[in-house]
PDB file of N, CA and C in Angstrom:
ATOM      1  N   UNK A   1      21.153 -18.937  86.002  1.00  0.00           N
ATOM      2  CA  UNK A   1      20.110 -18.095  85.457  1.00  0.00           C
ATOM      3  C   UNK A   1      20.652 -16.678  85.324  1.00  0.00           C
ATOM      4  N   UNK A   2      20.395 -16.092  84.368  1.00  0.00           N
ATOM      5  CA  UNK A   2      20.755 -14.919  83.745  1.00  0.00           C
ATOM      6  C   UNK A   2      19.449 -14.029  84.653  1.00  0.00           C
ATOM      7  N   UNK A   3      20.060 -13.175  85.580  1.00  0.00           N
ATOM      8  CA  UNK A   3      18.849 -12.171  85.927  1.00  0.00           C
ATOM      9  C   UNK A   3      19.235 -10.408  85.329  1.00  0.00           C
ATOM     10  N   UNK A   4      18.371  -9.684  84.781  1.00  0.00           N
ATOM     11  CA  UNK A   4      18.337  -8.547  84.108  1.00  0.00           C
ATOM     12  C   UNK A   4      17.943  -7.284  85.057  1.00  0.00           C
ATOM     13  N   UNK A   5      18.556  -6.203  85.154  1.00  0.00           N
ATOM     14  CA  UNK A   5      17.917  -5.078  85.861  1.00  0.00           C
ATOM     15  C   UNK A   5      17.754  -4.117  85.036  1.00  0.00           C
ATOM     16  N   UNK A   6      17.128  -2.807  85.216  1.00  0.00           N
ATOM     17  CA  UNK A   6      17.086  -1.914  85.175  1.00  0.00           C
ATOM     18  C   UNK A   6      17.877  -0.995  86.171  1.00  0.00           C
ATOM     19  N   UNK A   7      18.638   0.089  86.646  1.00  0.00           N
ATOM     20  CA  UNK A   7      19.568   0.182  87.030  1.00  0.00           C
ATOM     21  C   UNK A   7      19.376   2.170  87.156  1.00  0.00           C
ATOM     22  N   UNK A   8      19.811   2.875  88.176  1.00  0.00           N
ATOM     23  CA  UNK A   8      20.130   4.422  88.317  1.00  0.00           C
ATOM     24  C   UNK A   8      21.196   4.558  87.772  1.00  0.00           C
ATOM     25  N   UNK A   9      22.489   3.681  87.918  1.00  0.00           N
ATOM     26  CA  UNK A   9      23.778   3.667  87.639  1.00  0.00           C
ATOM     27  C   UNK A   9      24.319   4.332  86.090  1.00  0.00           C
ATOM     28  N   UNK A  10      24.007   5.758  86.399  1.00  0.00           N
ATOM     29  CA  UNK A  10      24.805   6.130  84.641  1.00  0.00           C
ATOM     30  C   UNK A  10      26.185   7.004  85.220  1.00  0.00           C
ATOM     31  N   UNK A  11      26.782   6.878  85.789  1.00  0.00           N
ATOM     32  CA  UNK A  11      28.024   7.729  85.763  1.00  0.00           C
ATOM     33  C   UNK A  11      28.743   7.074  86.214  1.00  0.00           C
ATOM     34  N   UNK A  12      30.226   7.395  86.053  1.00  0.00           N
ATOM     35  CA  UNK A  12      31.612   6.667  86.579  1.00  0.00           C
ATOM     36  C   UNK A  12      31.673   6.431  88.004  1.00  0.00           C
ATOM     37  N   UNK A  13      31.147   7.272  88.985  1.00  0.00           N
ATOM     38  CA  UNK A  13      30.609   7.303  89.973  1.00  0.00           C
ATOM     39  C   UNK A  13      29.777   6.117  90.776  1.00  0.00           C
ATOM     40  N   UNK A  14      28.958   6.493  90.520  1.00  0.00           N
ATOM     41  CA  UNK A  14      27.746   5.291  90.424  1.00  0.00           C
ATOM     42  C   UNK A  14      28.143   4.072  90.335  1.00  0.00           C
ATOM     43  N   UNK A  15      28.871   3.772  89.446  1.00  0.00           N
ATOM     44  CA  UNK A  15      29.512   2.770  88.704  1.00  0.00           C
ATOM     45  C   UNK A  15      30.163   2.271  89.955  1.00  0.00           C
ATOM     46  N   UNK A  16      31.666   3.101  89.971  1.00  0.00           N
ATOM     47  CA  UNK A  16      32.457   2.171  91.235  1.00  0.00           C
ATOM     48  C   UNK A  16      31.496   1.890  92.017  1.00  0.00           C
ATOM     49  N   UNK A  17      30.730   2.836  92.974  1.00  0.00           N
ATOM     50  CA  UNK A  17      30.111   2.585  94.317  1.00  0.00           C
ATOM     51  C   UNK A  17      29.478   1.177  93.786  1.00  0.00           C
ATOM     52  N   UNK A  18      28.483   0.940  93.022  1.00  0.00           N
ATOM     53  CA  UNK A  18      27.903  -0.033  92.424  1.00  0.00           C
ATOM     54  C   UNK A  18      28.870  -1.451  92.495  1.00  0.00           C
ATOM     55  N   UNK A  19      29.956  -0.913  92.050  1.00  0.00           N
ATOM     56  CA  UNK A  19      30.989  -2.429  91.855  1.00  0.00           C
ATOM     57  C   UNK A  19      31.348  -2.616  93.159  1.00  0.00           C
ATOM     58  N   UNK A  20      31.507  -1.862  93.914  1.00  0.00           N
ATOM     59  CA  UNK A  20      31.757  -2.520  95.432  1.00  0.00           C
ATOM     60  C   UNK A  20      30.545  -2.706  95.967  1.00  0.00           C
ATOM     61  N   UNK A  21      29.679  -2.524  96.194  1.00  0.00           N
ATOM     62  CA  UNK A  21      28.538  -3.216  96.829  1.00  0.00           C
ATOM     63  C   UNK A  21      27.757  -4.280  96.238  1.00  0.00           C
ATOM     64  N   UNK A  22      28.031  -4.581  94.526  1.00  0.00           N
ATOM     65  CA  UNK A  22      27.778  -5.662  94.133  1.00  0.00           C
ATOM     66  C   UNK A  22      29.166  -7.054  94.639  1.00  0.00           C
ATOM     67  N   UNK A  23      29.949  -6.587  94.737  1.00  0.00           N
ATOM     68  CA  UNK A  23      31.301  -7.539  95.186  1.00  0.00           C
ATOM     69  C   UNK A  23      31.273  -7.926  96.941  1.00  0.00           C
ATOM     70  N   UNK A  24      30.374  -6.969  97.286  1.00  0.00           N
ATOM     71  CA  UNK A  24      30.397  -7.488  98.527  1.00  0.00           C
ATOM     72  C   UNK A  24      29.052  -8.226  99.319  1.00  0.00           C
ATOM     73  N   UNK A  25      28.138  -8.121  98.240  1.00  0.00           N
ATOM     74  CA  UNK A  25      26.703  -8.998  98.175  1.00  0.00           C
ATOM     75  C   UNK A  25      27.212  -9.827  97.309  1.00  0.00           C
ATOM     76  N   UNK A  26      27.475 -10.310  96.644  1.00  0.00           N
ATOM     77  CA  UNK A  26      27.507 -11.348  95.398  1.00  0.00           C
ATOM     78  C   UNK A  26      29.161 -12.103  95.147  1.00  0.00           C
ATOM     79  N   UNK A  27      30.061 -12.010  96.095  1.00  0.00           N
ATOM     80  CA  UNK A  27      31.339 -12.024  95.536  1.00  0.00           C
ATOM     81  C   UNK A  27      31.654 -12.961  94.992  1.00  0.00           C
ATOM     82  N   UNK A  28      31.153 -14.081  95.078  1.00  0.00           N
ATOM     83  CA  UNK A  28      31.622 -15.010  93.958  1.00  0.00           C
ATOM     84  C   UNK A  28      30.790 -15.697  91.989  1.00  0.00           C
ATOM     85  N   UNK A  29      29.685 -14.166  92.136  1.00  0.00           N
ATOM     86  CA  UNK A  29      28.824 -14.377  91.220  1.00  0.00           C
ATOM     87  C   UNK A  29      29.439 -13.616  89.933  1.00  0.00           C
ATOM     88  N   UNK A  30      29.464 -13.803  88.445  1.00  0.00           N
ATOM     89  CA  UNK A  30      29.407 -13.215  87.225  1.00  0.00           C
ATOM     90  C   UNK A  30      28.274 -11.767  87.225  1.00  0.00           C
ATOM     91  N   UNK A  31      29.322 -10.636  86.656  1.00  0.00           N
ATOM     92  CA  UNK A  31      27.662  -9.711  86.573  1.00  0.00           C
ATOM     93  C   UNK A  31      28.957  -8.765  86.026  1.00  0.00           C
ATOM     94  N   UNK A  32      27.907  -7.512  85.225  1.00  0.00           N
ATOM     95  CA  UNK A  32      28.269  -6.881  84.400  1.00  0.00           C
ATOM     96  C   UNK A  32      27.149  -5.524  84.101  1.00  0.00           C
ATOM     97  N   UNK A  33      27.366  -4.192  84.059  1.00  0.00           N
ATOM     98  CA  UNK A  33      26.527  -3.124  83.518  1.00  0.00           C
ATOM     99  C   UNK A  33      26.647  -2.777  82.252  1.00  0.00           C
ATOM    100  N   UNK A  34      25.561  -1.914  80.952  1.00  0.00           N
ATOM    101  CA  UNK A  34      25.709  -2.401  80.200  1.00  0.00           C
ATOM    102  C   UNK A  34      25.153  -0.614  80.113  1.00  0.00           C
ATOM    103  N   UNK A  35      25.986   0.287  80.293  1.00  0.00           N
ATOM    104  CA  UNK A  35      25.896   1.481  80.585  1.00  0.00           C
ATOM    105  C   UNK A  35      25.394   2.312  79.022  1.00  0.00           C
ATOM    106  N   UNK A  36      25.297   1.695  78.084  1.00  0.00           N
ATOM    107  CA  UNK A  36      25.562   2.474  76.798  1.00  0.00           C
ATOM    108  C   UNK A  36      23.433   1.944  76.242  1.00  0.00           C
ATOM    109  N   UNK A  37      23.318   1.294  77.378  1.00  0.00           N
ATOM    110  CA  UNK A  37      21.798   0.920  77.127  1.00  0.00           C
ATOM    111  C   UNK A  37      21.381   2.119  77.621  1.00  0.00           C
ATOM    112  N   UNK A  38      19.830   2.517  77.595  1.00  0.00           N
ATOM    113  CA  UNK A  38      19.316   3.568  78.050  1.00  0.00           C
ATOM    114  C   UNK A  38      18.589   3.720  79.183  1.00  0.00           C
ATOM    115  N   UNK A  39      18.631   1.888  79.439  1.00  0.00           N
ATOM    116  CA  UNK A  39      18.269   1.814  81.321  1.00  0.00           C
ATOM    117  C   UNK A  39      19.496   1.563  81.892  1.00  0.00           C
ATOM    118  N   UNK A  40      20.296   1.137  81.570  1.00  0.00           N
ATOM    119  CA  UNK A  40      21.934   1.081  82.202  1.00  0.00           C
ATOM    120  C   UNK A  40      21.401  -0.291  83.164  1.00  0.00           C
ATOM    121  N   UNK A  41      21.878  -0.991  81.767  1.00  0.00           N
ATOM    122  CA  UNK A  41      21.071  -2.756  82.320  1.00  0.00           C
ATOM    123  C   UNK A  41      22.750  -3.562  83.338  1.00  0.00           C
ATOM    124  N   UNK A  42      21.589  -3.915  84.445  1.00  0.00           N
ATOM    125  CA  UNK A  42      22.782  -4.674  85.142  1.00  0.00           C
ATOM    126  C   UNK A  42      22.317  -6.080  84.816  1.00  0.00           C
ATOM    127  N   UNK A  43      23.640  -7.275  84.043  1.00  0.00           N
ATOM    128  CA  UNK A  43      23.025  -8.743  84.430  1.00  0.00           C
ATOM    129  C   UNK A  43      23.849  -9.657  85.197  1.00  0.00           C
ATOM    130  N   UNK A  44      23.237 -10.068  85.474  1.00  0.00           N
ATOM    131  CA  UNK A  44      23.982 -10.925  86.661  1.00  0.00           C
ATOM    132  C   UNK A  44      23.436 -12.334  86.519  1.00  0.00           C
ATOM    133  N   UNK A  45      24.530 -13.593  86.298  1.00  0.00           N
ATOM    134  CA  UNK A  45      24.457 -14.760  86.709  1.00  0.00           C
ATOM    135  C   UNK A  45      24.977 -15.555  87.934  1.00  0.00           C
ATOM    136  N   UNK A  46      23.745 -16.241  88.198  1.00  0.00           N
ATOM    137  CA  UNK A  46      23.724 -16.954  89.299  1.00  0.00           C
ATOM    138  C   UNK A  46      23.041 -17.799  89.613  1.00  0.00           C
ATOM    139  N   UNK A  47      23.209 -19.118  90.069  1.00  0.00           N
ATOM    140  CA  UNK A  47      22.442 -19.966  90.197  1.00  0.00           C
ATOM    141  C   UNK A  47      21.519 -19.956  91.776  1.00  0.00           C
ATOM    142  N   UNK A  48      21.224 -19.283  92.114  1.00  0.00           N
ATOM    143  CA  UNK A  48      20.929 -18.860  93.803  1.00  0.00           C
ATOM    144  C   UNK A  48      19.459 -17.543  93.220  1.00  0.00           C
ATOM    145  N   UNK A  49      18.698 -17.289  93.090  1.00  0.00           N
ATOM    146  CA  UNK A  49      17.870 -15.823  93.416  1.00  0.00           C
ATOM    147  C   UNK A  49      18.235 -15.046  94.365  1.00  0.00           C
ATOM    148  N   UNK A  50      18.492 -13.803  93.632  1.00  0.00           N
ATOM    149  CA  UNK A  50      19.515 -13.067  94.026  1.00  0.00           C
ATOM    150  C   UNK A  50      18.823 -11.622  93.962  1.00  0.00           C
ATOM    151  N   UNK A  51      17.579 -12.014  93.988  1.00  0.00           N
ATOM    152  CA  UNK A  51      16.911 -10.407  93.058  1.00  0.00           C
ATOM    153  C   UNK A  51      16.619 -10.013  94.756  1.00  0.00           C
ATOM    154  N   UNK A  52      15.883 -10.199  95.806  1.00  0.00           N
ATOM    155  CA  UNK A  52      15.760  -9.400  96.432  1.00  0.00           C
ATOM    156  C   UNK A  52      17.161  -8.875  97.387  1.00  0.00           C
ATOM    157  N   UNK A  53      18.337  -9.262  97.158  1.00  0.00           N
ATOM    158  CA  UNK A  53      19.486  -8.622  97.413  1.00  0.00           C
ATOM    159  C   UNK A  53      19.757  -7.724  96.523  1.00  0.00           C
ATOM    160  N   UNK A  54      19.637  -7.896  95.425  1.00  0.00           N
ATOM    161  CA  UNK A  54      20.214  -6.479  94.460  1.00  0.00           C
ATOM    162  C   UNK A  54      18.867  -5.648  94.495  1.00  0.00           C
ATOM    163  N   UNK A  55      17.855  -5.817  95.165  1.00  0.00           N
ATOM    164  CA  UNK A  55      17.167  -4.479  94.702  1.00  0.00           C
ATOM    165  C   UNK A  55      17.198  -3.390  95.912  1.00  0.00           C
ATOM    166  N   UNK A  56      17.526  -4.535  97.099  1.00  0.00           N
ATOM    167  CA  UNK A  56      17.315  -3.827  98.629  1.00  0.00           C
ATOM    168  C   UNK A  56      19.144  -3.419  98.998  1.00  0.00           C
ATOM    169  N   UNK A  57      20.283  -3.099  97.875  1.00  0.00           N
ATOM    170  CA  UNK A  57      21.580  -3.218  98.037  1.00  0.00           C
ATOM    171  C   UNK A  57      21.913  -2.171  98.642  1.00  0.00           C
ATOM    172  N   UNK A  58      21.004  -0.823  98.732  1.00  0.00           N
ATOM    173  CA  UNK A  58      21.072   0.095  99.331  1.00  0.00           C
ATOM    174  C   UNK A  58      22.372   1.630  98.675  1.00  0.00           C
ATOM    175  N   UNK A  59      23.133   0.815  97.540  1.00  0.00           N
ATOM    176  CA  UNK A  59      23.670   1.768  96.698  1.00  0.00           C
ATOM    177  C   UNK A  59      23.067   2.440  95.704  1.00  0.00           C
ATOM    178  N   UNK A  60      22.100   1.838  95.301  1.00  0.00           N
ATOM    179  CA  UNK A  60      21.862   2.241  93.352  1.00  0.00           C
ATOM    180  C   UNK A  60      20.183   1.599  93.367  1.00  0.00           C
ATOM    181  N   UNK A  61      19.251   2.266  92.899  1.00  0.00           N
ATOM    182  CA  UNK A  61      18.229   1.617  92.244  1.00  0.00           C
ATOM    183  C   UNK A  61      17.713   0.930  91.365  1.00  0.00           C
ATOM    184  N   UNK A  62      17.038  -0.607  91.495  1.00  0.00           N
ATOM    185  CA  UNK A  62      17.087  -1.048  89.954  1.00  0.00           C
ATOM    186  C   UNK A  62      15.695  -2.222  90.570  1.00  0.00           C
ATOM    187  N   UNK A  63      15.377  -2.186  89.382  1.00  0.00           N
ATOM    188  CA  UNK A  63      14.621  -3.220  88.850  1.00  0.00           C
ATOM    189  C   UNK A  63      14.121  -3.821  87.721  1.00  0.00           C
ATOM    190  N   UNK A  64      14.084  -5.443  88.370  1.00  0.00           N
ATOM    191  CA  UNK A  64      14.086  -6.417  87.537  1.00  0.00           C
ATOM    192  C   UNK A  64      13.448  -6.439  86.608  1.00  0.00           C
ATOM    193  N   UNK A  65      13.803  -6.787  85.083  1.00  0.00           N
ATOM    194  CA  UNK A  65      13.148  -6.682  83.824  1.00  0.00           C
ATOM    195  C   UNK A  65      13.315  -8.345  83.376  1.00  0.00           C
ATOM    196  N   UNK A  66      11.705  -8.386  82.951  1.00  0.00           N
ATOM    197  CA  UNK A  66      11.475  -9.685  82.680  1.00  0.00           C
ATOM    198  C   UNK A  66      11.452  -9.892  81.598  1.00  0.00           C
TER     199      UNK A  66
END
């Protein structure tokens, strides 16, 4: 399942911190930011629900868009 966020993550910054705390909640899952959107969409596949780990990840703010 393809899950969609909404996301704080607009700077290069953000970004790394973001990629390591998504790699270390999720490390063997597909996911990707999509920074040039105007919510700075994170998606992530996974067959597991995964949403209340990425919202409580404690780096970056986001939520899920349905």
């Amino acid at each position: 399942m393809i899950y969609i966020f909404k996301t704080s993550v607009d700077t290069k910054l953000k970004l790394e911190l973001a990629t390591t705390r998504i790699n270390q909640l999720l490390p063997m899952v597909k996911w990707n930011f999509d920074l040039e959107d105007c919510d700075n969409i994170l998606r992530i596949d996974s067959d597991t629900d995964i949403c209340d780990i990425i919202i409580q990840n404690g780096v970056f703010e986001c939520v899920e868009l349905n």
